[in-house]
N, C-alpha and C. Protein backbone atom coordinates (compact mmCIF):
# COMPACT_ATOMS: atom_id res chain seq x y z
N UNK A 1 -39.51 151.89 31.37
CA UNK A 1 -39.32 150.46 31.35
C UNK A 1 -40.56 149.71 31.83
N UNK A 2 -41.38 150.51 32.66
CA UNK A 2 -42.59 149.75 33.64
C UNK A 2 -43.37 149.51 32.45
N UNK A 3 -43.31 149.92 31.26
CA UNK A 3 -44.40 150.45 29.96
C UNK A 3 -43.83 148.98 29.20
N UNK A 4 -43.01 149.00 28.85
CA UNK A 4 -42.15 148.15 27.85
C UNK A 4 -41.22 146.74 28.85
N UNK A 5 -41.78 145.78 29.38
CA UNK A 5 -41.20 144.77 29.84
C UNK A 5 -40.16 143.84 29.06
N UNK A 6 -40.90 143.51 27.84
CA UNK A 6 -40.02 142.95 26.70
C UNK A 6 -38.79 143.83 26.79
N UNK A 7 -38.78 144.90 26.79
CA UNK A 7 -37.61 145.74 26.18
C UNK A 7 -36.31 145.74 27.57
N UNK A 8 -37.36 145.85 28.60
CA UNK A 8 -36.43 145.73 29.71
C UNK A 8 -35.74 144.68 29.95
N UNK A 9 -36.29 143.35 29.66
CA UNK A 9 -35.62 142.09 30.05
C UNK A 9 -34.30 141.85 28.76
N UNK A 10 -34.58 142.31 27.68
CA UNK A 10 -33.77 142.22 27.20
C UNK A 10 -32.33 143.55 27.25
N UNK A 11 -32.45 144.42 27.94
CA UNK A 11 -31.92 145.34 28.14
C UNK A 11 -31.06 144.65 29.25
N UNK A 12 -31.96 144.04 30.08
CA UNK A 12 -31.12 143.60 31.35
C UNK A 12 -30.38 142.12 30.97
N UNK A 13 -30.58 142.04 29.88
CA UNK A 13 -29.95 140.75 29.18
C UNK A 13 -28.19 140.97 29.04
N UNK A 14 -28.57 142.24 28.22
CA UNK A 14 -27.31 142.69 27.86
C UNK A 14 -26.56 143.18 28.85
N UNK A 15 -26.62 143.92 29.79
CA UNK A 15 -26.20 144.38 30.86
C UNK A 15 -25.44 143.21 31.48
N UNK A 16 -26.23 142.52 31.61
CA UNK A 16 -25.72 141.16 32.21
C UNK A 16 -24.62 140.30 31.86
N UNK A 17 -24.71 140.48 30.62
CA UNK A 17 -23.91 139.42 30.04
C UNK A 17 -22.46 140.28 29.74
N UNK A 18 -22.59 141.92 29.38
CA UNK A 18 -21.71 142.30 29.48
C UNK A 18 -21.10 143.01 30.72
N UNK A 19 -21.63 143.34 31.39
CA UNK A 19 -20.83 143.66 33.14
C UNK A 19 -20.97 142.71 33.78
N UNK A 20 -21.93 141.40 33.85
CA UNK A 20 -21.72 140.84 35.03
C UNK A 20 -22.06 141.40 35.78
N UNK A 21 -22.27 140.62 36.75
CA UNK A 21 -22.71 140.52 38.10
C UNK A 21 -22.30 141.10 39.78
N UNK A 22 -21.02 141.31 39.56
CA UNK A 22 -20.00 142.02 40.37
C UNK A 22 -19.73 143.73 40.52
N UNK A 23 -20.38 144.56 39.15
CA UNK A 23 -19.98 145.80 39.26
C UNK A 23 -21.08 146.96 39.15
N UNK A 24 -21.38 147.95 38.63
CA UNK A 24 -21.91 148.42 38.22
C UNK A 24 -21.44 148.91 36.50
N UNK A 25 -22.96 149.59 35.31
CA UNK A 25 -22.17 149.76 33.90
C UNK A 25 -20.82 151.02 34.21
N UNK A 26 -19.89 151.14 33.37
CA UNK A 26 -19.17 152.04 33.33
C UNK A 26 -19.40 152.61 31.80
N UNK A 27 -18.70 153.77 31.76
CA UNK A 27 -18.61 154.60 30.31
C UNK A 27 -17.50 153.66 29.58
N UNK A 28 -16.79 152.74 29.68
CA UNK A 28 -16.09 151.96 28.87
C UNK A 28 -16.92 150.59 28.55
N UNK A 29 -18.03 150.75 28.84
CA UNK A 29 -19.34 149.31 28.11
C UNK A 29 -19.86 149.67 27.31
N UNK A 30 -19.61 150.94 27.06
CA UNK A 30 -20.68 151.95 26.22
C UNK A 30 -20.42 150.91 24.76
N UNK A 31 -19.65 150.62 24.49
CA UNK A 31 -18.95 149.77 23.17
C UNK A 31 -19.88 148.50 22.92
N UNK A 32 -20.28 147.80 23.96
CA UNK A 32 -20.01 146.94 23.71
C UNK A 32 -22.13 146.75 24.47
N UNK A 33 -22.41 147.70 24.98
CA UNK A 33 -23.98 147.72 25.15
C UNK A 33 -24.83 148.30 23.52
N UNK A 34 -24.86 147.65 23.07
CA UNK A 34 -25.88 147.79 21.44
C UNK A 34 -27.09 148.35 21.84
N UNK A 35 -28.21 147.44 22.71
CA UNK A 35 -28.90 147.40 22.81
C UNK A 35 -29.24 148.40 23.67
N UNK A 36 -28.24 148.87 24.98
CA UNK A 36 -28.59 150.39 25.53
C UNK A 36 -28.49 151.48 24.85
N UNK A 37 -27.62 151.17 23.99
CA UNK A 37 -27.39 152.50 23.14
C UNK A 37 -28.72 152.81 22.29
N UNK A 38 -29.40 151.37 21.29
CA UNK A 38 -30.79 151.59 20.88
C UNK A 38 -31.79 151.94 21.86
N UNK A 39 -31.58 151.89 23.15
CA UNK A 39 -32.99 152.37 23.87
C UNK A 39 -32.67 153.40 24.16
N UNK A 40 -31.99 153.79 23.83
CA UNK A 40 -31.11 155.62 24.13
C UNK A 40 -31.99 155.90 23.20
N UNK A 41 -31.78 155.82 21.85
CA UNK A 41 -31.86 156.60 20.51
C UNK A 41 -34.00 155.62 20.55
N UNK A 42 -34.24 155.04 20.77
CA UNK A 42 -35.75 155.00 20.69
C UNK A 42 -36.34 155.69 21.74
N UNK A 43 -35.49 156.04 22.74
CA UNK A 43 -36.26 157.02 23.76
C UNK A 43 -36.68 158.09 23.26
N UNK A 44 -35.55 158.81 22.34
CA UNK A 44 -35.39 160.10 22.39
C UNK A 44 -36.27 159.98 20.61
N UNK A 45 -36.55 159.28 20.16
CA UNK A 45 -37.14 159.16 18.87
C UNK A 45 -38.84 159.64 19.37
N UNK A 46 -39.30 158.57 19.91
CA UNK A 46 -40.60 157.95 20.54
C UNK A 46 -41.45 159.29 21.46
N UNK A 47 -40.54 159.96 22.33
CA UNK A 47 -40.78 160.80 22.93
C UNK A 47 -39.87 161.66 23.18
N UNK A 48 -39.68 162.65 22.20
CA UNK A 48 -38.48 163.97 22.36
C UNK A 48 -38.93 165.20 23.15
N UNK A 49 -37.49 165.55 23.78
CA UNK A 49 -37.55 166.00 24.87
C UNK A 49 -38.29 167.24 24.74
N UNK A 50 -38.37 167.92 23.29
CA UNK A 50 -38.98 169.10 22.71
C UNK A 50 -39.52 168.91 21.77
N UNK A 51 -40.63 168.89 21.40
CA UNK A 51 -41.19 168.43 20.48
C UNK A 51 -41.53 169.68 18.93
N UNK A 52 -41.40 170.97 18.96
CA UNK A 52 -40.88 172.06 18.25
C UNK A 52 -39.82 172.71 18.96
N UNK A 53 -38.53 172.36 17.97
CA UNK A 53 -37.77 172.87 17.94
C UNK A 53 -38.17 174.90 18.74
N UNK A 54 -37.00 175.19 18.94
CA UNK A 54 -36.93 176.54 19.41
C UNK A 54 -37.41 177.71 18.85
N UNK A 55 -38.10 178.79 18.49
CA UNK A 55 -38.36 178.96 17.19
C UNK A 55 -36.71 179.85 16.77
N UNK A 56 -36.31 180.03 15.75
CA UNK A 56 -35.68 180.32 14.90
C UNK A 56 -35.72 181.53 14.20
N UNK A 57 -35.04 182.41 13.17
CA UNK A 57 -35.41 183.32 12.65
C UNK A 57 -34.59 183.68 11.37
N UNK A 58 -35.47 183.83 10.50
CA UNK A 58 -34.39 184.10 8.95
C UNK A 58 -33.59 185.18 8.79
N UNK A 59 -32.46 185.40 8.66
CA UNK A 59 -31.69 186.83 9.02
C UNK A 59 -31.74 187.35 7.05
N UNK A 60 -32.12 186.02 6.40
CA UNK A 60 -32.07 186.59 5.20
C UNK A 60 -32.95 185.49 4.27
N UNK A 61 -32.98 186.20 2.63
CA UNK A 61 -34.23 185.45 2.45
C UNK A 61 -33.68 184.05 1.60
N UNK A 62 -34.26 182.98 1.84
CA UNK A 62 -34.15 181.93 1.76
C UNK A 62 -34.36 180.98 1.28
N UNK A 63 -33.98 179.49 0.43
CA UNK A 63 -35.18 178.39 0.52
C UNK A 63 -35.00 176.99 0.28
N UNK A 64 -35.56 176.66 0.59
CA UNK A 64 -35.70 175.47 0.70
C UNK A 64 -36.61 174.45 -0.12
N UNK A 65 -36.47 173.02 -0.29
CA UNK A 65 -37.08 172.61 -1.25
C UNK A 65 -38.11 173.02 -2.04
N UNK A 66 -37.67 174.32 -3.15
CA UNK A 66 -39.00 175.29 -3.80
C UNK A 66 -39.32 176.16 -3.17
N UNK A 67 -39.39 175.86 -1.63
CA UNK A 67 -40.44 176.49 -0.78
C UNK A 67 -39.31 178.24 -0.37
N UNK A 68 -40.30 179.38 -0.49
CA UNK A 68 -39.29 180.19 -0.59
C UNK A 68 -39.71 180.78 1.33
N UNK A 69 -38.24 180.95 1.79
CA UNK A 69 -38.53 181.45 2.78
C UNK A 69 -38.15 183.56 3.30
N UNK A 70 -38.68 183.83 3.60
CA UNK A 70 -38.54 185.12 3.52
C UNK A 70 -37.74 186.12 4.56
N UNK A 71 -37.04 186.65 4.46
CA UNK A 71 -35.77 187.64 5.55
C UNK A 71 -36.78 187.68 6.69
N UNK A 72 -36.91 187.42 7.80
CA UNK A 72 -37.48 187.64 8.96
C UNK A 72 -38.45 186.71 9.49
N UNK A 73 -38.34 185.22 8.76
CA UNK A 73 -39.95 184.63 9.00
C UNK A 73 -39.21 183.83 10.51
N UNK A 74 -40.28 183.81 11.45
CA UNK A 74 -39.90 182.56 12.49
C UNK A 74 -40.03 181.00 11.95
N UNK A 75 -38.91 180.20 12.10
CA UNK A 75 -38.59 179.03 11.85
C UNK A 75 -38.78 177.78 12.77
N UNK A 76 -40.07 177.25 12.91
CA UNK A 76 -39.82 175.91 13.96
C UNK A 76 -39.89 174.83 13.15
N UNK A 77 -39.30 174.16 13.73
CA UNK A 77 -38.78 173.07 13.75
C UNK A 77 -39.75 171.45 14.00
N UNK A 78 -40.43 170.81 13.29
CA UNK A 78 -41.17 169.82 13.77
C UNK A 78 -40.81 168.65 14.42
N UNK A 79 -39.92 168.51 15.67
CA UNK A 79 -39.32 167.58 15.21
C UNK A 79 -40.31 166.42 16.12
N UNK A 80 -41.37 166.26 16.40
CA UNK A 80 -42.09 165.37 16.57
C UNK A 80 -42.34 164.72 15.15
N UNK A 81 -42.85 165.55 14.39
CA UNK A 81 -43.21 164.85 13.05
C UNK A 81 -42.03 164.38 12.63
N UNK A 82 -41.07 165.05 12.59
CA UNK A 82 -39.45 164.40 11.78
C UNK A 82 -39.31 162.97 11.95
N UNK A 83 -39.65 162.77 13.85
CA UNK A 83 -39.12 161.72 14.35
C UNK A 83 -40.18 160.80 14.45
N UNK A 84 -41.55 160.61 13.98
CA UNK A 84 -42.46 160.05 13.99
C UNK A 84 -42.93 160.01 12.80
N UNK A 85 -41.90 159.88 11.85
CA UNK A 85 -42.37 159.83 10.11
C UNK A 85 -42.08 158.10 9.55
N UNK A 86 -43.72 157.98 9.35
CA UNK A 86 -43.68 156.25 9.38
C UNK A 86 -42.89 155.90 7.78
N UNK A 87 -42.43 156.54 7.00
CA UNK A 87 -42.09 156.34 5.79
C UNK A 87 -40.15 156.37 6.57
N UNK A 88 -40.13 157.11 7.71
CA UNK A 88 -38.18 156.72 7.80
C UNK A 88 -38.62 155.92 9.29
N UNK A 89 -39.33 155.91 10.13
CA UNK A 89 -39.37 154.98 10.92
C UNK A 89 -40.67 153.80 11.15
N UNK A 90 -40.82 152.90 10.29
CA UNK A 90 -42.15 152.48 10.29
C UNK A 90 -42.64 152.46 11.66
N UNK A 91 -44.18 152.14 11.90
CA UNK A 91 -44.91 152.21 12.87
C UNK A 91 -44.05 152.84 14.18
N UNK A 92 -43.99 154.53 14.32
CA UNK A 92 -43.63 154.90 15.01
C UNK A 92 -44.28 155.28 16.31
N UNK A 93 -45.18 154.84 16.28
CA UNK A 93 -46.26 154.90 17.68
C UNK A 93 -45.19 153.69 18.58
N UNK A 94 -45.07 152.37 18.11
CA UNK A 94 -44.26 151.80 18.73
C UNK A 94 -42.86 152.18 19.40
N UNK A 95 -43.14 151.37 20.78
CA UNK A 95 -41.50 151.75 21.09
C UNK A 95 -40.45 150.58 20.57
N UNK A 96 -39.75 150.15 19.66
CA UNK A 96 -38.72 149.39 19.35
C UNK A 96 -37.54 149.84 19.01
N UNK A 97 -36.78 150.13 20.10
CA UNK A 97 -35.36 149.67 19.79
C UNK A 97 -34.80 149.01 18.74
N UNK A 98 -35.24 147.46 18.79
CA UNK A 98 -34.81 147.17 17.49
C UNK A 98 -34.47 147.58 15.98
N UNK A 99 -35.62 148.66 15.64
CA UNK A 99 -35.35 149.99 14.72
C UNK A 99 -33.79 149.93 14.30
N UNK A 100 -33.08 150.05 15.26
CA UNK A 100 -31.88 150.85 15.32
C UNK A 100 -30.39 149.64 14.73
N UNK A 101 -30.59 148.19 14.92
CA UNK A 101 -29.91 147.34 15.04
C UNK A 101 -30.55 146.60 13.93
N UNK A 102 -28.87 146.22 13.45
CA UNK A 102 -28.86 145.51 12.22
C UNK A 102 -27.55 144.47 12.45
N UNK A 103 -27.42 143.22 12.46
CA UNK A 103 -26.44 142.20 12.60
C UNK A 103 -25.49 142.80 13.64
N UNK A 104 -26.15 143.44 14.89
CA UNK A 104 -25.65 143.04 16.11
C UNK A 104 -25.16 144.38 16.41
N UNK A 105 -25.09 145.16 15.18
CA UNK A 105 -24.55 147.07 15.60
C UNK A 105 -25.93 147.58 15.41
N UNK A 106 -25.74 148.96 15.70
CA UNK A 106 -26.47 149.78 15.39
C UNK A 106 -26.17 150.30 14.00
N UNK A 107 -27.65 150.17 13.29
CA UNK A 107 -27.58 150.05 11.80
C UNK A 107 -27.36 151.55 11.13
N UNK A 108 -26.62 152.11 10.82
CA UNK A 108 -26.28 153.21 10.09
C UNK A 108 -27.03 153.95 9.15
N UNK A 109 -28.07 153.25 8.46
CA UNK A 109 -28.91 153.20 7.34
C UNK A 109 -30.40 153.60 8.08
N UNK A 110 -30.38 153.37 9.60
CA UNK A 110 -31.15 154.15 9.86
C UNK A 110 -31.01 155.78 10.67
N UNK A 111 -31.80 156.36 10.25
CA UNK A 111 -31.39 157.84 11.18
C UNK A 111 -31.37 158.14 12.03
N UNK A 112 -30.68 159.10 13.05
CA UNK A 112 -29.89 159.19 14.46
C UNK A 112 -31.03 160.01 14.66
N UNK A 113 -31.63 159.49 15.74
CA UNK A 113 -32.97 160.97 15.97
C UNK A 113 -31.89 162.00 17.37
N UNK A 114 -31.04 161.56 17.40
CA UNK A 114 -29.91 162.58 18.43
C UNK A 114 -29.43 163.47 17.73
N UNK A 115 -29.25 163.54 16.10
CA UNK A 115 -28.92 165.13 15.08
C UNK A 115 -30.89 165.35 14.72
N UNK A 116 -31.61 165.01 15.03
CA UNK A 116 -33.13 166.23 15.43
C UNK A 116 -33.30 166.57 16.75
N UNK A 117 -32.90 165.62 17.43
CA UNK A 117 -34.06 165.76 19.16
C UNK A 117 -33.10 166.97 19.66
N UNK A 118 -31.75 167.17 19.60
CA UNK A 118 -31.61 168.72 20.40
C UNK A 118 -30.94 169.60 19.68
N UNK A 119 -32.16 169.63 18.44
CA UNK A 119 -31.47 170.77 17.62
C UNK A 119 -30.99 171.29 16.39
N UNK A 120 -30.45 171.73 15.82
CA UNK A 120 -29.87 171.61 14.58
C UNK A 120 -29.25 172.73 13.99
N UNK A 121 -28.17 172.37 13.67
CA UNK A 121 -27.22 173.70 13.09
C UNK A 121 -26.32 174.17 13.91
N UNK A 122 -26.20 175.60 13.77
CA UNK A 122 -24.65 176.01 14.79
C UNK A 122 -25.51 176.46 16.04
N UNK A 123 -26.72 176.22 16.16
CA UNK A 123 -27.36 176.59 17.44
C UNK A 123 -28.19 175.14 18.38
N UNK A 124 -27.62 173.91 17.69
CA UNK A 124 -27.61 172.30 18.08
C UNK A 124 -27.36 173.44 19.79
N UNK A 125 -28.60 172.52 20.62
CA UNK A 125 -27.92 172.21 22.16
C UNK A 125 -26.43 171.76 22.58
N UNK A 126 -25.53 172.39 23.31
CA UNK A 126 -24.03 172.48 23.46
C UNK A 126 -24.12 171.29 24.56
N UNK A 127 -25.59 170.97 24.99
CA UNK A 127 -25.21 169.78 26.25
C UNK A 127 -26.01 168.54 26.00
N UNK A 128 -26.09 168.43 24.01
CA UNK A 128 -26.29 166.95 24.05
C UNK A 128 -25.50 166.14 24.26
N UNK A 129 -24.20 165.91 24.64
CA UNK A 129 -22.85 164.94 24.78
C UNK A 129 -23.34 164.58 26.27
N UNK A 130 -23.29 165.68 27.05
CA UNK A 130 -23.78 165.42 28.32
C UNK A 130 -24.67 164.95 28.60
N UNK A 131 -25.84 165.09 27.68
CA UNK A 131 -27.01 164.01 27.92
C UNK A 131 -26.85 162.93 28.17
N UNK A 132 -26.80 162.64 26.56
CA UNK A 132 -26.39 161.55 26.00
C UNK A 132 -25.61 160.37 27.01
N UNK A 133 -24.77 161.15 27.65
CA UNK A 133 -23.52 159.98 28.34
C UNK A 133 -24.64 160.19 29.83
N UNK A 134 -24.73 161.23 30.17
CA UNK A 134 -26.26 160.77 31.79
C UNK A 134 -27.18 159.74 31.41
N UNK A 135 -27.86 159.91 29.86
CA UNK A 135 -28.54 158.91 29.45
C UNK A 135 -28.19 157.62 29.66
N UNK A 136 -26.85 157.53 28.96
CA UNK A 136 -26.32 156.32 28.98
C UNK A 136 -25.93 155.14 30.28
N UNK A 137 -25.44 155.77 31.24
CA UNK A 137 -25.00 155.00 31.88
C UNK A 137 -25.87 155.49 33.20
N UNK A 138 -27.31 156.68 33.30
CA UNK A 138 -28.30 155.79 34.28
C UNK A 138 -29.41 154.69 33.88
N UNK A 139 -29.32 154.90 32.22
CA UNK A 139 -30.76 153.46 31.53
C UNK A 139 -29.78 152.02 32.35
N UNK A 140 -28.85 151.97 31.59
CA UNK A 140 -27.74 150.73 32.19
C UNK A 140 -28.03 150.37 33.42
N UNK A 141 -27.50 151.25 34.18
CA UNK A 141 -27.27 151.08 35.66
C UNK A 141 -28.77 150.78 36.25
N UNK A 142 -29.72 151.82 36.07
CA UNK A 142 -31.28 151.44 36.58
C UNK A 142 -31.68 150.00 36.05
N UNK A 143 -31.36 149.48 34.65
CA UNK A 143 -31.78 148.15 34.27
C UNK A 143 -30.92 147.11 34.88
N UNK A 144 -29.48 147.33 34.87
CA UNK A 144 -28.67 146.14 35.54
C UNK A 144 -28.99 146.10 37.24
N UNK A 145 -29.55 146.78 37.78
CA UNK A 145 -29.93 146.57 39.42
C UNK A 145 -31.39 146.56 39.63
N UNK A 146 -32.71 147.11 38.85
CA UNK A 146 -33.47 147.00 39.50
C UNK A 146 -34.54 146.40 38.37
N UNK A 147 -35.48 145.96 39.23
CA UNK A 147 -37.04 145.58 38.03
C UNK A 147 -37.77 147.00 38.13
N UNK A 148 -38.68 147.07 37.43
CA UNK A 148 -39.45 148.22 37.49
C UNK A 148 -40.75 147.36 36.54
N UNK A 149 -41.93 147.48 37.25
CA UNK A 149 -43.24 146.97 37.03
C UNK A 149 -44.18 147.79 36.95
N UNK A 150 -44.97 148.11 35.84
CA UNK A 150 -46.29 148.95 35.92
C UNK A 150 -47.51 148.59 37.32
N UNK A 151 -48.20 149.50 37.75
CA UNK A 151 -48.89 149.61 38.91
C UNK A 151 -50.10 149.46 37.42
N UNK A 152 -51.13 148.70 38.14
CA UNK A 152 -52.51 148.53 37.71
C UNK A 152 -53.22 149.58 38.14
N UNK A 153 -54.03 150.10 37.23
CA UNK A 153 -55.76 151.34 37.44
C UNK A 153 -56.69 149.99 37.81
N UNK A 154 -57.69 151.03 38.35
CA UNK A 154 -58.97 149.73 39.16
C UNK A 154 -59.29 149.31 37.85
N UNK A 155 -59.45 149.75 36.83
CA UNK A 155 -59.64 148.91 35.37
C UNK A 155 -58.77 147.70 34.94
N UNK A 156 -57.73 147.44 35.48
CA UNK A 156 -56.35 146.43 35.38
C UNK A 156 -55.95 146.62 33.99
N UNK A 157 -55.72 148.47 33.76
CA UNK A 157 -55.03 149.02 32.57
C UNK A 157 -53.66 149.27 33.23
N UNK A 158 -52.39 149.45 32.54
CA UNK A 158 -51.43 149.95 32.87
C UNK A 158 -51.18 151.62 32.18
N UNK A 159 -50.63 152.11 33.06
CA UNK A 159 -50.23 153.43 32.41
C UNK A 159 -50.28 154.08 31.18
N UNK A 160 -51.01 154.77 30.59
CA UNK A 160 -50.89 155.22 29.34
C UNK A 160 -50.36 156.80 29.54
N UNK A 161 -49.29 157.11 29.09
CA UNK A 161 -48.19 158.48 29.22
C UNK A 161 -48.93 159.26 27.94
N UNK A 162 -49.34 158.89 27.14
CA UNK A 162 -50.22 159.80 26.00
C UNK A 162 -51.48 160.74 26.83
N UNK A 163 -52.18 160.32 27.58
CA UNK A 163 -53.03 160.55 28.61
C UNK A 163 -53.00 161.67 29.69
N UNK A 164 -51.35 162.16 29.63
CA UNK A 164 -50.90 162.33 31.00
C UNK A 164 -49.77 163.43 30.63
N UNK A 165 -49.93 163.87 29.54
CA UNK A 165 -48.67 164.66 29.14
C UNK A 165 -48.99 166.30 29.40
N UNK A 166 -48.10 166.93 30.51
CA UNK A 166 -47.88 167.57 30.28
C UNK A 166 -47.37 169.15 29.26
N UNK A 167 -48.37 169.95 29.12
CA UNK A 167 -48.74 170.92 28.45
C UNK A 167 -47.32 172.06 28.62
N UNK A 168 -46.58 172.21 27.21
CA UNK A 168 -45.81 173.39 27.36
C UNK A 168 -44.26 172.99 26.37
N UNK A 169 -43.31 173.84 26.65
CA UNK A 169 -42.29 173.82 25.60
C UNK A 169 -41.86 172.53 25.49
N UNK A 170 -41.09 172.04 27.05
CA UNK A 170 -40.30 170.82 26.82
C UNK A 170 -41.39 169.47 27.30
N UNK A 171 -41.35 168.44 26.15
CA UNK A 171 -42.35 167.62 26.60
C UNK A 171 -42.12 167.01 28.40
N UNK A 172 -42.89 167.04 29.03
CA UNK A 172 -43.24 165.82 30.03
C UNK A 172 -44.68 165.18 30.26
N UNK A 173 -44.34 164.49 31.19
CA UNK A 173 -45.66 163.89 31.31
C UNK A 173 -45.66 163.78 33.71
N UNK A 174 -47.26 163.44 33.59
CA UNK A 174 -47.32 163.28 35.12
C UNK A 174 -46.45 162.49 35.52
N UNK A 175 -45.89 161.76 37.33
CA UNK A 175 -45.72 161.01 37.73
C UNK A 175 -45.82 159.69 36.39
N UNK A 176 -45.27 158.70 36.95
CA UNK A 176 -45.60 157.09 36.36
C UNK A 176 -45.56 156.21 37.62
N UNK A 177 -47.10 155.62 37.59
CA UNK A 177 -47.11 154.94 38.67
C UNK A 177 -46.40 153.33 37.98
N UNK A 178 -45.56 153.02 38.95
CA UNK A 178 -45.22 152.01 39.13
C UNK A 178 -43.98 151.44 40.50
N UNK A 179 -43.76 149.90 39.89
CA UNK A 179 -42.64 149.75 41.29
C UNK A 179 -41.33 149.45 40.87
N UNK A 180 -40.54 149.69 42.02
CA UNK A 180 -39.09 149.48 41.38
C UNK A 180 -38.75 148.56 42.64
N UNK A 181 -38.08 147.56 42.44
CA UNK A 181 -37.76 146.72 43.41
C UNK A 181 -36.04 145.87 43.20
N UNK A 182 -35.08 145.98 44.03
CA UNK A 182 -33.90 145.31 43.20
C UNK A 182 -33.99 144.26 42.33
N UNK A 183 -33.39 143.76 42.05
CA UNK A 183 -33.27 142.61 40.82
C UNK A 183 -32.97 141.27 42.03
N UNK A 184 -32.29 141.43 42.75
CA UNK A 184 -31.65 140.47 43.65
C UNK A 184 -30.40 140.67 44.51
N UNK A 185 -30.25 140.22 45.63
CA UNK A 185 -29.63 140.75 47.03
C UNK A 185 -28.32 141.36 46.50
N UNK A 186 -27.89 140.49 45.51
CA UNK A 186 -26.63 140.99 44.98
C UNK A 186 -26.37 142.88 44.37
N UNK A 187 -27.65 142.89 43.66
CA UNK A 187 -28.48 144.37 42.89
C UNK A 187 -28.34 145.04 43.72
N UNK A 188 -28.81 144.65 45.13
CA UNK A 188 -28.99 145.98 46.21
C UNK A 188 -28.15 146.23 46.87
N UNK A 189 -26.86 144.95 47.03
CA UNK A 189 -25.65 145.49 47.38
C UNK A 189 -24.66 146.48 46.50
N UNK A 190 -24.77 146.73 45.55
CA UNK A 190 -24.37 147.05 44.31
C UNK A 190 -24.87 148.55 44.84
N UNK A 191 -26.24 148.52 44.78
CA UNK A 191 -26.63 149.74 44.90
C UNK A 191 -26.69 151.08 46.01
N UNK A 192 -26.30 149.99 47.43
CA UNK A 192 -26.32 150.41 48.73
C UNK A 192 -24.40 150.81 48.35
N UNK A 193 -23.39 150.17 48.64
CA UNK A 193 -22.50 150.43 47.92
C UNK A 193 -21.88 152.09 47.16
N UNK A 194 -22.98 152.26 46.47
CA UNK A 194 -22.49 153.07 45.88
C UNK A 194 -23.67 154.38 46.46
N UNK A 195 -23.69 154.52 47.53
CA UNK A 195 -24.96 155.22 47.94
C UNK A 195 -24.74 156.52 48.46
N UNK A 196 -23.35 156.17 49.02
CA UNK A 196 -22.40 157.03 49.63
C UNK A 196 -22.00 158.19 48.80
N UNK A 197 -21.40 157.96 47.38
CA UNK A 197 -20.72 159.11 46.98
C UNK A 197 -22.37 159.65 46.26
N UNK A 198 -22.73 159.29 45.88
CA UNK A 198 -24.23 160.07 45.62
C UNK A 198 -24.79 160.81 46.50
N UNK A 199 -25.09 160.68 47.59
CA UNK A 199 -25.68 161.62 48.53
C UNK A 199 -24.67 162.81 48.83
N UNK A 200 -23.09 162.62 48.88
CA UNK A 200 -22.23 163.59 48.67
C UNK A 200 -22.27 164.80 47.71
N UNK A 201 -23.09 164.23 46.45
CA UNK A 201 -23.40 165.46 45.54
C UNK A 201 -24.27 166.36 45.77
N UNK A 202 -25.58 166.25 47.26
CA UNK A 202 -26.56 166.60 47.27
C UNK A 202 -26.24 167.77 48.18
């Protein structure tokens, strides 16, 4: 969010207008947050969590568009390129949400990068649901209580995560410098509040 301000204020738009001020998000807003749900699905577009698939293996011989595949070949999976193909997602260097939303839903006509990013077939990840719903309701909850602001380099650049990425199977990247500060006294009661059964899990 420290990267994308536009995206946050309007994230915290929605939050707002649909929980109000009094609670924290629940899994029954999920309906009615559009716009969290698109920064779900541009997260996981923009920067997937694996960027080649697992490799794979042909138990028999095979093929695919022409292309013939042979009993034993290893199979990966591109799914950086899948999900960064400017002909199904234009200018995919960008992060936009918007992508995803068409007259106020999420537009159908575009593609779910959640059937590429964990997987595919009868060997799909068994704990994208679980993601998905952790996804969901900590983007919410972190946007409806707090700001989060990029930290300046002595250059007065902000963060570039292309720069900084971590080398190996599942993508990451370094630290992200920035600040997180509540939204307002109300935010941090909200958040102090609920502080209790969290540290219980630890």
């Amino acid at each position: 969010m420290s990267l994308f301000p536009d995206v946050q204020r309007k994230a915290q738009d929605e939050v707002d207008r649909v929980v109000g001020p009094n609670r924290l998000p629940e899994f029954d807003d999920y309906e009615n947050l559009v716009y969290i749900k698109a920064v779900i699905l541009e997260t996981m577009r923009w920067m997937p969590v694996v960027a080649l698939n697992v490799p794979h293996y042909a138990t028999a011989d095979n093929a695919y568009k022409g292309l013939h595949i042979p009993k034993g070949a290893t199979i990966l999976v591109n799914i950086w390129a899948i999900l960064h193909d400017p002909e199904v997602y234009p200018e995919p260097e960008c992060f936009n949400p918007d992508r995803f939303i068409k007259n106020g839903e999420l537009d159908q006509d575009v593609p779910n990068p959640l059937n590429v990013a964990f997987g595919n077939g009868r060997r799909i990840c068994p704990g994208r649901w679980l993601s998905g719903a952790s996804l969901f309701i900590t983007i919410a909850s972190v946007v409806h209580t707090f700001n989060i602001h990029p930290v300046l380099d002595a250059n007065g650049k902000t963060f570039d995560p292309s720069n900084h990425e971590i080398e190996g199977v599942v993508t990451s990247i370094e630290s992200i410098p920035c600040t997180v500060t509540p939204r307002s006294p109300k935010a941090e009661a909200l958040i102090r509040s609920n502080e209790t059964p969290i540290q219980t899990l630890k």
